[in-house]
Protein backbone atom coordinates (compact mmCIF):
# COMPACT_ATOMS: atom_id res chain seq x y z
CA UNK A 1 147.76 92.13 67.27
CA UNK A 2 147.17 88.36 66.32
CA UNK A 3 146.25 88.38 62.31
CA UNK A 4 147.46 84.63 61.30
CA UNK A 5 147.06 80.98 63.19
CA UNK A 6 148.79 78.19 62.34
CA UNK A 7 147.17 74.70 62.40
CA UNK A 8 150.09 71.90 61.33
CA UNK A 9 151.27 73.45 57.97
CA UNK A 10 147.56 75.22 57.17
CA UNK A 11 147.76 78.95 57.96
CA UNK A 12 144.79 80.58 58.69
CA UNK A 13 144.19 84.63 58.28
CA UNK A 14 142.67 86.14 60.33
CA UNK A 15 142.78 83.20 63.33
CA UNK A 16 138.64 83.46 63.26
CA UNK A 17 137.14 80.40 62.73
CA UNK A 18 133.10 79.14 62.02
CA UNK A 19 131.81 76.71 64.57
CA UNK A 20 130.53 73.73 63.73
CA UNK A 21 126.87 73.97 64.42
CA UNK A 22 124.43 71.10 63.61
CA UNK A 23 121.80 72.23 61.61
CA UNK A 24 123.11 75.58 61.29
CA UNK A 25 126.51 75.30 59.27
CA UNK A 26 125.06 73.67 56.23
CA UNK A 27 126.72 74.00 52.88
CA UNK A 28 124.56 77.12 52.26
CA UNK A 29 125.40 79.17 55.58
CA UNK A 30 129.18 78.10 54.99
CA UNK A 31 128.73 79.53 51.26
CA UNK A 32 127.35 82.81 52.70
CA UNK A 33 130.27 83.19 55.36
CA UNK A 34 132.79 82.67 52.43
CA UNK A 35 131.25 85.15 50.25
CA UNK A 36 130.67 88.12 52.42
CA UNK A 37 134.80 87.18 53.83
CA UNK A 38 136.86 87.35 57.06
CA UNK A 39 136.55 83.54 57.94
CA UNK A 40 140.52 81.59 58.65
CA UNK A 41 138.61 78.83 58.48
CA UNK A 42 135.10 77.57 57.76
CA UNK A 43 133.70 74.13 59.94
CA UNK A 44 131.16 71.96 58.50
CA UNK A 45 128.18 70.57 60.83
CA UNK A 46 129.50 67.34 62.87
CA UNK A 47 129.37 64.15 61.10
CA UNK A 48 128.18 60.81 62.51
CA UNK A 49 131.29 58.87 61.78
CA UNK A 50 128.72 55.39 62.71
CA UNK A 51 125.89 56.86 60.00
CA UNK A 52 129.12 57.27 57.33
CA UNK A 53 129.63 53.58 58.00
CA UNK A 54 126.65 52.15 58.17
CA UNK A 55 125.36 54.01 55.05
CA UNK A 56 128.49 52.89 53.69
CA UNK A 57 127.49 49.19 54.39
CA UNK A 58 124.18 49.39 53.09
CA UNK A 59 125.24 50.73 49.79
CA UNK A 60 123.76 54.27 50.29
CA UNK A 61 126.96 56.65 49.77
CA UNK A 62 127.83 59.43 52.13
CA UNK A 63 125.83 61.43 54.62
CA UNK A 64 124.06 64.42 53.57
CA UNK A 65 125.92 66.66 55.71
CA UNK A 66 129.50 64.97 53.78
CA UNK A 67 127.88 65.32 50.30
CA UNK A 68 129.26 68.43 48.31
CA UNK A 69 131.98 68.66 50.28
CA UNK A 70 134.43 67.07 47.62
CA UNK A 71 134.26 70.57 45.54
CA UNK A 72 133.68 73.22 48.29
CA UNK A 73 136.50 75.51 48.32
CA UNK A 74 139.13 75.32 51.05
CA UNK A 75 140.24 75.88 53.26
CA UNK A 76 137.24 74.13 55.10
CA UNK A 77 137.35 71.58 58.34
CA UNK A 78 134.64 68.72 58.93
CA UNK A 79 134.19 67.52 62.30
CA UNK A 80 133.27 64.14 63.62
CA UNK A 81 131.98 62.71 65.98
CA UNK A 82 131.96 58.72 67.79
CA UNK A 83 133.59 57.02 70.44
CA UNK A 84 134.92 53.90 68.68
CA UNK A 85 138.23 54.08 67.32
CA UNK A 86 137.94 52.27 64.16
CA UNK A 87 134.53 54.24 62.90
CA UNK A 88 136.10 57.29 63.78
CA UNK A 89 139.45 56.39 61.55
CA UNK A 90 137.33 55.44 58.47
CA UNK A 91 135.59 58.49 58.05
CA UNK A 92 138.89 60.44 58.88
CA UNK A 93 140.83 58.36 55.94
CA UNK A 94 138.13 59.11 53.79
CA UNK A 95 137.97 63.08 54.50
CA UNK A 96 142.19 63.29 54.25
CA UNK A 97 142.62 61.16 51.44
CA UNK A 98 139.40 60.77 49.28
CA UNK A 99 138.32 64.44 49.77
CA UNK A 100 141.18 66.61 50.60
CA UNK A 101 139.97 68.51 53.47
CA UNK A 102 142.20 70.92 55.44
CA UNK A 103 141.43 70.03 58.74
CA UNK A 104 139.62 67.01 60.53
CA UNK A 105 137.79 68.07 64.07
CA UNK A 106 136.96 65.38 66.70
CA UNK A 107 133.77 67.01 68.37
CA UNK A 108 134.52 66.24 72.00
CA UNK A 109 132.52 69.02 73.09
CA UNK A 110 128.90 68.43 72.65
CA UNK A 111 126.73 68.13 75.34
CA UNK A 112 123.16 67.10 73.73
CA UNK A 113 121.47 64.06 74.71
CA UNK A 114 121.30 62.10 71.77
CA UNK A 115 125.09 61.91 71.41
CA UNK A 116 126.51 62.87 75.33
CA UNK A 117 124.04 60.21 76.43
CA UNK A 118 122.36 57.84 74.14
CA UNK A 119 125.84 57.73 72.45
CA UNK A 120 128.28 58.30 74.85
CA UNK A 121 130.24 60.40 72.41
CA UNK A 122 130.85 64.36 72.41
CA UNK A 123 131.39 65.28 75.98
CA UNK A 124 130.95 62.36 77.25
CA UNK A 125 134.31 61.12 75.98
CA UNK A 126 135.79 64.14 78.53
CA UNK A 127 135.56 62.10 81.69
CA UNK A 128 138.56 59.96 80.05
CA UNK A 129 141.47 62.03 78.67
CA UNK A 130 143.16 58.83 78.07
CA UNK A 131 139.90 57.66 75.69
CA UNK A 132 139.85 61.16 74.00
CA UNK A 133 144.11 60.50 73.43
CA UNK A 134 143.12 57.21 71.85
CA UNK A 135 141.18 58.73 69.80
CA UNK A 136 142.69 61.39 68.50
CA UNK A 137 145.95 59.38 67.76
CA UNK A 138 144.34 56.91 66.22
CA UNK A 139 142.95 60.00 63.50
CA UNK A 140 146.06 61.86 63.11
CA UNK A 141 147.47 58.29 62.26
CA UNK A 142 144.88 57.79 59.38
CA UNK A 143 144.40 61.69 58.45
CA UNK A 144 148.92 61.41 57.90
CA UNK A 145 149.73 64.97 56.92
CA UNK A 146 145.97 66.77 57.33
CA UNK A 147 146.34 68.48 60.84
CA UNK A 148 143.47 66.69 63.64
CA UNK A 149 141.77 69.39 65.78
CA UNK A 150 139.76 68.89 68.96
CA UNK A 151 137.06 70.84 70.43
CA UNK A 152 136.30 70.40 73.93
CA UNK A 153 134.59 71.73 77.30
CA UNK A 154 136.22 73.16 80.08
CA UNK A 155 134.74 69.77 81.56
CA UNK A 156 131.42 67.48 82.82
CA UNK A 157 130.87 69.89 85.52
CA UNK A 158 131.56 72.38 87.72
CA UNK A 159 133.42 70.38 90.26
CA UNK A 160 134.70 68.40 87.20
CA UNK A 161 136.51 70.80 85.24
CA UNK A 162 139.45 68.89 83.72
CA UNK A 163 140.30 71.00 80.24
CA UNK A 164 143.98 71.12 81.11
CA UNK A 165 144.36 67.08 81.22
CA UNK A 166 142.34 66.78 78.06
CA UNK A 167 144.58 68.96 76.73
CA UNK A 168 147.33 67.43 76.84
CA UNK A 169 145.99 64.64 75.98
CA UNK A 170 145.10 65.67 72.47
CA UNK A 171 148.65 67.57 72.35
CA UNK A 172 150.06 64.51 73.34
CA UNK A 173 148.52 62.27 70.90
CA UNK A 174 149.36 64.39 67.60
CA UNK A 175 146.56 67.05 67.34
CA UNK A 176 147.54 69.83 65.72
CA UNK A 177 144.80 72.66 67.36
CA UNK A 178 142.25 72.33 70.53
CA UNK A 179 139.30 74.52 70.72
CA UNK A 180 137.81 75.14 73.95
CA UNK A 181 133.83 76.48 74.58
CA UNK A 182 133.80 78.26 78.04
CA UNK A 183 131.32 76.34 79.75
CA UNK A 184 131.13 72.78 81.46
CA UNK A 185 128.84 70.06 79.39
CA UNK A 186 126.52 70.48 82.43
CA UNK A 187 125.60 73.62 81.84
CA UNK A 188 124.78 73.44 78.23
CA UNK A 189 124.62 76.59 76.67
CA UNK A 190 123.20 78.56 79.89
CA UNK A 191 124.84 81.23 81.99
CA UNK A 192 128.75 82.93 80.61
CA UNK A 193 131.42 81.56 78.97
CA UNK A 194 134.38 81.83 81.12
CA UNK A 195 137.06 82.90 79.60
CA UNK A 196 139.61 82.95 82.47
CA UNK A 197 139.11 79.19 82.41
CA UNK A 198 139.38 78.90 79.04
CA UNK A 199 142.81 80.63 79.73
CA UNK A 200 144.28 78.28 82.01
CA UNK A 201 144.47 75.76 79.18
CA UNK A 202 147.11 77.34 77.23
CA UNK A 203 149.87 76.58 80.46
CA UNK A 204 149.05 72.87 80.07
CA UNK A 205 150.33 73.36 75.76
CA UNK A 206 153.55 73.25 74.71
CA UNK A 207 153.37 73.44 71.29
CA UNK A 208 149.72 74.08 69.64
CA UNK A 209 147.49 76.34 69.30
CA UNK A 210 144.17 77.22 71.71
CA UNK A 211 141.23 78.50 70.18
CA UNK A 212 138.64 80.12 72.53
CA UNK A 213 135.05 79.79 71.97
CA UNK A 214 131.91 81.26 73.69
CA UNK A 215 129.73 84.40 74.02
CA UNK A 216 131.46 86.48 71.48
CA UNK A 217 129.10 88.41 70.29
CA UNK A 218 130.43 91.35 68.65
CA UNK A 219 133.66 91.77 66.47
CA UNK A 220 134.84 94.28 69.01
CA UNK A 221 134.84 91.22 71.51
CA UNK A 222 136.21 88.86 69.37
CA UNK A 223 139.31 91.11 69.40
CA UNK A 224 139.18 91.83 72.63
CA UNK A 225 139.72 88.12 73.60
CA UNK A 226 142.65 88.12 71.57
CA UNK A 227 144.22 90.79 73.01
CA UNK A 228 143.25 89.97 76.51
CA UNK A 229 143.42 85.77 76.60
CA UNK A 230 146.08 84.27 76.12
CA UNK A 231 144.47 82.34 72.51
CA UNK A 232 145.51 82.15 69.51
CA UNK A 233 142.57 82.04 67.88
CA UNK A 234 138.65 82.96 68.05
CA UNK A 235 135.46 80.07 67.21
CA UNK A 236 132.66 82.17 66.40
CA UNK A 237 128.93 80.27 66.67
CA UNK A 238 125.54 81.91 67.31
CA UNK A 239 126.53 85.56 66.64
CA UNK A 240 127.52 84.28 62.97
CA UNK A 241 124.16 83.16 61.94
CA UNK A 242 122.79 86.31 62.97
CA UNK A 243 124.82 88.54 61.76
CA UNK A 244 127.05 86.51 59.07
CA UNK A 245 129.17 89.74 58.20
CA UNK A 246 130.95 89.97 61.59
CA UNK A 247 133.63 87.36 60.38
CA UNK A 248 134.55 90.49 58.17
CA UNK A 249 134.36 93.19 60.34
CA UNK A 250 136.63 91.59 62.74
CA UNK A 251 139.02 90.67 59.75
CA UNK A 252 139.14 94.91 59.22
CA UNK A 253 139.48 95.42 62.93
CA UNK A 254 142.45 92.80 63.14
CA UNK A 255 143.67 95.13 60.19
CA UNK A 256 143.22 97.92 61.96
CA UNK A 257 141.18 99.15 59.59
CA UNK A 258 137.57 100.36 60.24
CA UNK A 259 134.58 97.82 59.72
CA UNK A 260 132.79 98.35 56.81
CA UNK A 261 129.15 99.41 57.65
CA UNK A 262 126.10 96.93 58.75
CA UNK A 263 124.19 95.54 55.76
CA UNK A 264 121.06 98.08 55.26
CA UNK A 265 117.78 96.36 55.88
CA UNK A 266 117.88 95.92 51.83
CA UNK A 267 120.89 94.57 51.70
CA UNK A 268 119.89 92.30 54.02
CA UNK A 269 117.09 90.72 52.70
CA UNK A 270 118.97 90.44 49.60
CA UNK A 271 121.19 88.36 51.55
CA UNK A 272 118.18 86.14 52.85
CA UNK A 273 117.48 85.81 49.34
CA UNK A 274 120.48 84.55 48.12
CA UNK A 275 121.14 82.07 50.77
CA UNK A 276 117.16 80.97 49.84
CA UNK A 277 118.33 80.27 46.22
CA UNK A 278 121.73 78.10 47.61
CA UNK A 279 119.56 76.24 49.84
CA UNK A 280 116.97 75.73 46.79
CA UNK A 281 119.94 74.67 44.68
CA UNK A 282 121.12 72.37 47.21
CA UNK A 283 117.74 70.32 48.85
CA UNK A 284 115.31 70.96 45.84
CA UNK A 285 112.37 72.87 46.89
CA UNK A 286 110.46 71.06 49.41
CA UNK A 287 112.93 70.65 51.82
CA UNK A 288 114.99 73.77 50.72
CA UNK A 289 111.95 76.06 51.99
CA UNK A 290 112.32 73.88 55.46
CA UNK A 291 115.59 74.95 55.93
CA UNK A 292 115.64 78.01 54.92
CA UNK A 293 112.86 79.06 57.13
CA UNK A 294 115.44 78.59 60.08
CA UNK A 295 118.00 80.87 57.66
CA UNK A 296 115.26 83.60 57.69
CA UNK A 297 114.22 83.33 61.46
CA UNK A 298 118.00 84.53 61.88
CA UNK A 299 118.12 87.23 59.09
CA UNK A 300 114.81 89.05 60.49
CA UNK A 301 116.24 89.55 64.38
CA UNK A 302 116.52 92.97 65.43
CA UNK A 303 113.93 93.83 62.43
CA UNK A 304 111.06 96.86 63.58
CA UNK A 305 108.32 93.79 62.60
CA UNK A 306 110.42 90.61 63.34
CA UNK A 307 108.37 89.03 65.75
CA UNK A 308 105.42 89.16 62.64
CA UNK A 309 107.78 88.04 60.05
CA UNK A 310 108.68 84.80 61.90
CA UNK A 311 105.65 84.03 62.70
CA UNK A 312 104.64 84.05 58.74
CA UNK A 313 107.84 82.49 57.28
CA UNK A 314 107.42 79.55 59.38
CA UNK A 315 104.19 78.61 58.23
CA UNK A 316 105.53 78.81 54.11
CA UNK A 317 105.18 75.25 52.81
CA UNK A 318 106.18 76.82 48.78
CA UNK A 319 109.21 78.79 47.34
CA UNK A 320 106.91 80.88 45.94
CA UNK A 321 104.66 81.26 49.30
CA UNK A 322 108.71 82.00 50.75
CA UNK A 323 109.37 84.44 48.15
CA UNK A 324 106.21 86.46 48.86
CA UNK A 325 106.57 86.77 52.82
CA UNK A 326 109.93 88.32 52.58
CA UNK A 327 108.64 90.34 50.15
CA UNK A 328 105.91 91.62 51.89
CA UNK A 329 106.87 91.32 55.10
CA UNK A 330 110.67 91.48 56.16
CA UNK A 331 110.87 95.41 56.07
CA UNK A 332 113.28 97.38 53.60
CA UNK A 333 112.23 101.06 53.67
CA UNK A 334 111.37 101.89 57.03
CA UNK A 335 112.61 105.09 57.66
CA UNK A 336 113.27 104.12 61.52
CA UNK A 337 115.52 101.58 60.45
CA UNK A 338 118.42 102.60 58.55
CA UNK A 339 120.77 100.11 59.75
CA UNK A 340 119.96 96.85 62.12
């Protein structure tokens, strides 16, 4: 059974890692993951290495996404995200060197419109292995002794898949990790991950470590693409927002221990509310009650009255307005719901 992963000189137990999801991993949902346990290693949401330098420029300081990063607890990763070389290696001096981060990620990997496209950044950048090498040397130079990570699609398209060659172009430029999602940029996030794609990377690596990423949905399968793939580690996304205790049931599983039980529809919302007051204590009230609406939309899936709680919690402009929907209306005692 796989229980450690080793990225560079950073050694991460269990090999589960937190994707980097933009407006999902914020400093509050990172904060919640570390508390309830399990996580090797926790990603920030991708940062705009152009925004760090133009807001740089204009005298503004760092991104919001960068800001209270300095004294979060490590381990913890921060991915970027650019195609120019020189934008890309300020931001990654700053991160190694200003802020002591564990890891740096080059987001090679995402497909949306605004940065694929407008951008030509994220997956875009996979349609030149050479480019992507560039890159990521040119980081690993500036980052010195902080491991670089990429995380990549299995390519543009169907009839483009080209994972292997990126590979070993980020191997061959000094990264220290790849992570690979199971789908092409094409497809976005429709259809399966396919994982016997995803395992035809590790033949093209000779030295570091693939992380698999995609569908896993369930602690059970997390460990069941570690046993059956040939990775070395496990990205968990969507399924972590949902349910942010599974990082710590597979950490008992990879113990061979047995999970502990799912949070009670009480301890739940107790949850909700805590990561309410973090992102309170972080944004202020006005736009903490924006963002955690989208927190809350996750924590009332699979609830008896879900579908009615979303539609209130969305409309809540207050904290207190917040505070009373989830009291009223995210259920606790109903007797047809002892666990979720």
């Amino acid at each position: 059974m796989k229980t450690s992963l080793k990225i560079g000189e950073l050694v991460l137990s269990p090999p589960v890692l937190s994707a980097p999801m933009a407006d999902c991993a914020d400093w509050a949902q990172r904060e919640i993951w570390r508390r309830l346990g399990g996580v090797g290693l926790i990603e920030t949401e991708m940062i705009s290495a152009r925004a760090f330098v133009y807001m740089g420029a204009r005298g503004e300081g760092d991104p919001e996404r960068l800001r209270g990063v300095e004294s979060e607890p490590r381990p913890l990763s921060v991915q970027i995200w650019d195609n120019c070389p020189e934008t890309l290696e300020r931001l990654a001096r700053r991160l190694a060197r200003d802020l002591n981060v564990s890891a740096v990620d080059l987001n090679f990997g995402c497909p949306a419109p605004a940065i694929a496209k407008r951008s030509e950044s994220g997956s875009y950048l996979l349609r030149d292995p050479q480019k992507v090498g560039a890159l990521v040397e040119r980081v690993a130079n500036a980052c010195e002794s902080v491991p670089v990570t990429a995380k990549i699609r299995l390519g543009l398209t169907e009839d483009s898949i080209n994972a292997r060659d990126v590979a070993q172009a980020v191997e061959g430029a000094g990264g220290a990790a790849l992570t690979v999602h199971g789908r092409t940029a094409s497809q976005m996030y429709r259809g399966e991950a396919d994982w016997g794609e995803i395992a035809k990377v590790k033949s093209a690596l000779r030295r570091i470590p693939l992380i698999g990423n995609g569908d896993i949905k369930t602690a059970a399968g997390a460990v069941e693409r570690l046993e059956n793939y040939p990775v070395d580690g496990v990205m968990i996304g969507r399924a972590a927002l949902e349910r942010p205790w599974i990082f710590r049931e597979i950490a008992a599983l990879l113990r061979g221990e047995t999970p502990p039980p799912e949070p009670t529809p009480r301890e739940r919302r107790e949850l909700l509310l805590e990561h309410f007051r973090l992102e309170l204590s972080k944004f202020g009230d006005e736009l903490g009650v924006v963002v955690a609406r989208r927190a809350a939309v996750r924590y009332s899936k699979g609830l008896p009255n879900g579908r009615a709680f979303r539609d209130k919690i969305g409309r809540v402009r207050s904290a207190p307005e917040f505070l009373a929907v989830v009291e009223s209306d995210f259920i606790v005692d109903d007797p047809t719901s002892d666990s979720i």
